[in-house]
Protein backbone atom coordinates (compact mmCIF):
# COMPACT_ATOMS: atom_id res chain seq x y z
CA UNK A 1 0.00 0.00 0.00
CA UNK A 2 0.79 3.84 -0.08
CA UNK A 3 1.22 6.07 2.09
CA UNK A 4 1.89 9.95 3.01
CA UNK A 5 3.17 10.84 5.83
CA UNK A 6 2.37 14.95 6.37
CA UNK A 7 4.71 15.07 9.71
CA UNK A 8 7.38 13.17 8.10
CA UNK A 9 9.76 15.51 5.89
CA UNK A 10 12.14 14.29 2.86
CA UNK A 11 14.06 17.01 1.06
CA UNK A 12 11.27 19.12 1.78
CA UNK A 13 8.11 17.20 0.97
CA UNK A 14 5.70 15.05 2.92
CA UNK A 15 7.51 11.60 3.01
CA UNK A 16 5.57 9.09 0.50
CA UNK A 17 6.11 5.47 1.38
CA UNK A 18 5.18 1.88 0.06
CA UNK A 19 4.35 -0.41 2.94
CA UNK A 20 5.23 -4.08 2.42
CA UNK A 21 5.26 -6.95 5.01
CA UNK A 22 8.04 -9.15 4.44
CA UNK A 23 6.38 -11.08 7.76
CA UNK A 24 7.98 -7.58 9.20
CA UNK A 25 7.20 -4.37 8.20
CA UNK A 26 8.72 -2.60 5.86
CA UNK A 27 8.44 1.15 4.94
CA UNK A 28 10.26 2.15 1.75
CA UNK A 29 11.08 6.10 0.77
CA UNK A 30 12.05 6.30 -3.47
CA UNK A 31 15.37 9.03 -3.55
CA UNK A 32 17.47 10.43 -5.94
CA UNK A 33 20.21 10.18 -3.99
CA UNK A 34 20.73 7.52 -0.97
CA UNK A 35 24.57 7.82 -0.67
CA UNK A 36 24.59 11.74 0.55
CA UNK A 37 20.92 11.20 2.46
CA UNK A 38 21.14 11.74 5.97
CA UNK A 39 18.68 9.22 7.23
CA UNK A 40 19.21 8.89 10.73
CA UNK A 41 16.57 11.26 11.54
CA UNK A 42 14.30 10.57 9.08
CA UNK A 43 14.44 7.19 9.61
CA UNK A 44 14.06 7.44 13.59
CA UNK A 45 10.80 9.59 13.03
CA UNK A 46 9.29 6.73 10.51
CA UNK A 47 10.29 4.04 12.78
CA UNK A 48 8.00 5.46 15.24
CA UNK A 49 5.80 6.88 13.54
CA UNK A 50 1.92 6.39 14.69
CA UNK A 51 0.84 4.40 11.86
CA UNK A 52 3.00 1.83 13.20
CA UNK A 53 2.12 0.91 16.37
CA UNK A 54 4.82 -1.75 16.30
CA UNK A 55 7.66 0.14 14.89
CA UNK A 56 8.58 -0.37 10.95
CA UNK A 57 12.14 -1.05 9.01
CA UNK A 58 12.87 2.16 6.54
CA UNK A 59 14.32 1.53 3.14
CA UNK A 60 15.91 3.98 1.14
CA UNK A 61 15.85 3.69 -2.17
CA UNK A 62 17.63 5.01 -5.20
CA UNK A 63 16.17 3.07 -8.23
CA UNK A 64 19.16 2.89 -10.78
CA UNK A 65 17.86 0.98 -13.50
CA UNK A 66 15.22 -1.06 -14.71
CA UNK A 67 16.83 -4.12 -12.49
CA UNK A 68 18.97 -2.44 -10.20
CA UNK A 69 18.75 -0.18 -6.91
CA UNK A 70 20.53 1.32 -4.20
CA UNK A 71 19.80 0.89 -0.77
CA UNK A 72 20.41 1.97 2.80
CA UNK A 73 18.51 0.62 5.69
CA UNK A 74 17.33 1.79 9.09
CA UNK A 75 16.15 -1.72 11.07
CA UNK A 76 13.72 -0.75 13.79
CA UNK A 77 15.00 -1.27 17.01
CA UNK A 78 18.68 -0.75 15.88
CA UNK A 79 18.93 1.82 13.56
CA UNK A 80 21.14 2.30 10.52
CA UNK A 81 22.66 -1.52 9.24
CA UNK A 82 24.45 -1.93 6.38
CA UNK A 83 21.83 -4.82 5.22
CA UNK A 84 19.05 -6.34 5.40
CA UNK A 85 17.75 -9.20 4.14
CA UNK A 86 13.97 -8.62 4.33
CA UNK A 87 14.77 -4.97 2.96
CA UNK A 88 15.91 -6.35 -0.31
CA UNK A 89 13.11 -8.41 -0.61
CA UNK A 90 10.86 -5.72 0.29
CA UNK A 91 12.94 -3.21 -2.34
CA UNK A 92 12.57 -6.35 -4.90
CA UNK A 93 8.21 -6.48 -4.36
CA UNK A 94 7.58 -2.99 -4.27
CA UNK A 95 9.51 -2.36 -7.55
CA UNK A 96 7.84 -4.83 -9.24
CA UNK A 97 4.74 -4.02 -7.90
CA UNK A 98 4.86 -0.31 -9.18
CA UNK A 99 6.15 -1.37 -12.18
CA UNK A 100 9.52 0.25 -11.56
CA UNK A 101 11.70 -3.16 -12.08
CA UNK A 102 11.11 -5.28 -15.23
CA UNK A 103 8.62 -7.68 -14.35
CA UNK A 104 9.03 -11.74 -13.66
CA UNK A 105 13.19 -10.29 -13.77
CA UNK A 106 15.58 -10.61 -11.64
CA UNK A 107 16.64 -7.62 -9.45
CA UNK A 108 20.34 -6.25 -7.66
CA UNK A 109 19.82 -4.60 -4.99
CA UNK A 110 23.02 -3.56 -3.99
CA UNK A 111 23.51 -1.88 -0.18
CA UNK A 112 26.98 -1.18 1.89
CA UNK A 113 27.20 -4.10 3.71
């Protein structure tokens, strides 16, 4: 699903997520530049943010192709990691799911760790 969060700022505008459940949750931010994003407190805000009562993982994500992505992770709980498991997956669904990866493909998702 979709979501905008009006009390959650990135570069300037309301924050617009895509909410996946990898059996965890999952909120995912599209940038245009995750290497220079500071997402510590952006990421601590979403985390906790009221619409999830139970905390959420943030991804990052700088789509670079029509099979490829960038991605930097803030794990609830823990904050930034330099991977995640579930957070590729969750990159992987929502960018086939918006169409923004090639569909039936498969996807990189490349992150620092």
């Amino acid at each position: 699903r979709t979501l905008t969060l009006d009390d959650v700022s990135l570069q300037g505008q309301p924050a617009g997520l895509v909410v996946v459940s990898m059996g965890n949750p999952h909120a995912i931010m599209l940038v245009d530049d995750v290497k220079s994003l500071a997402i510590g407190p952006i990421g601590s805000q979403t985390e906790r943010h009221p619409e999830f009562p139970d905390r959420t993982n943030v991804e990052f994500v700088q789509v670079t192709g029509p099979d490829s992505a960038l991605v930097r992770v803030w794990e609830r709980g823990t904050g930034e990691t330099q991977a995640c498991g579930t957070g590729a997956c969750a990159t992987a669904v929502m960018g086939w799911a918006t169409g923004l990866f090639s569909p039936c493909a498969p996807v990189r998702i490349r992150m620092s760790g």
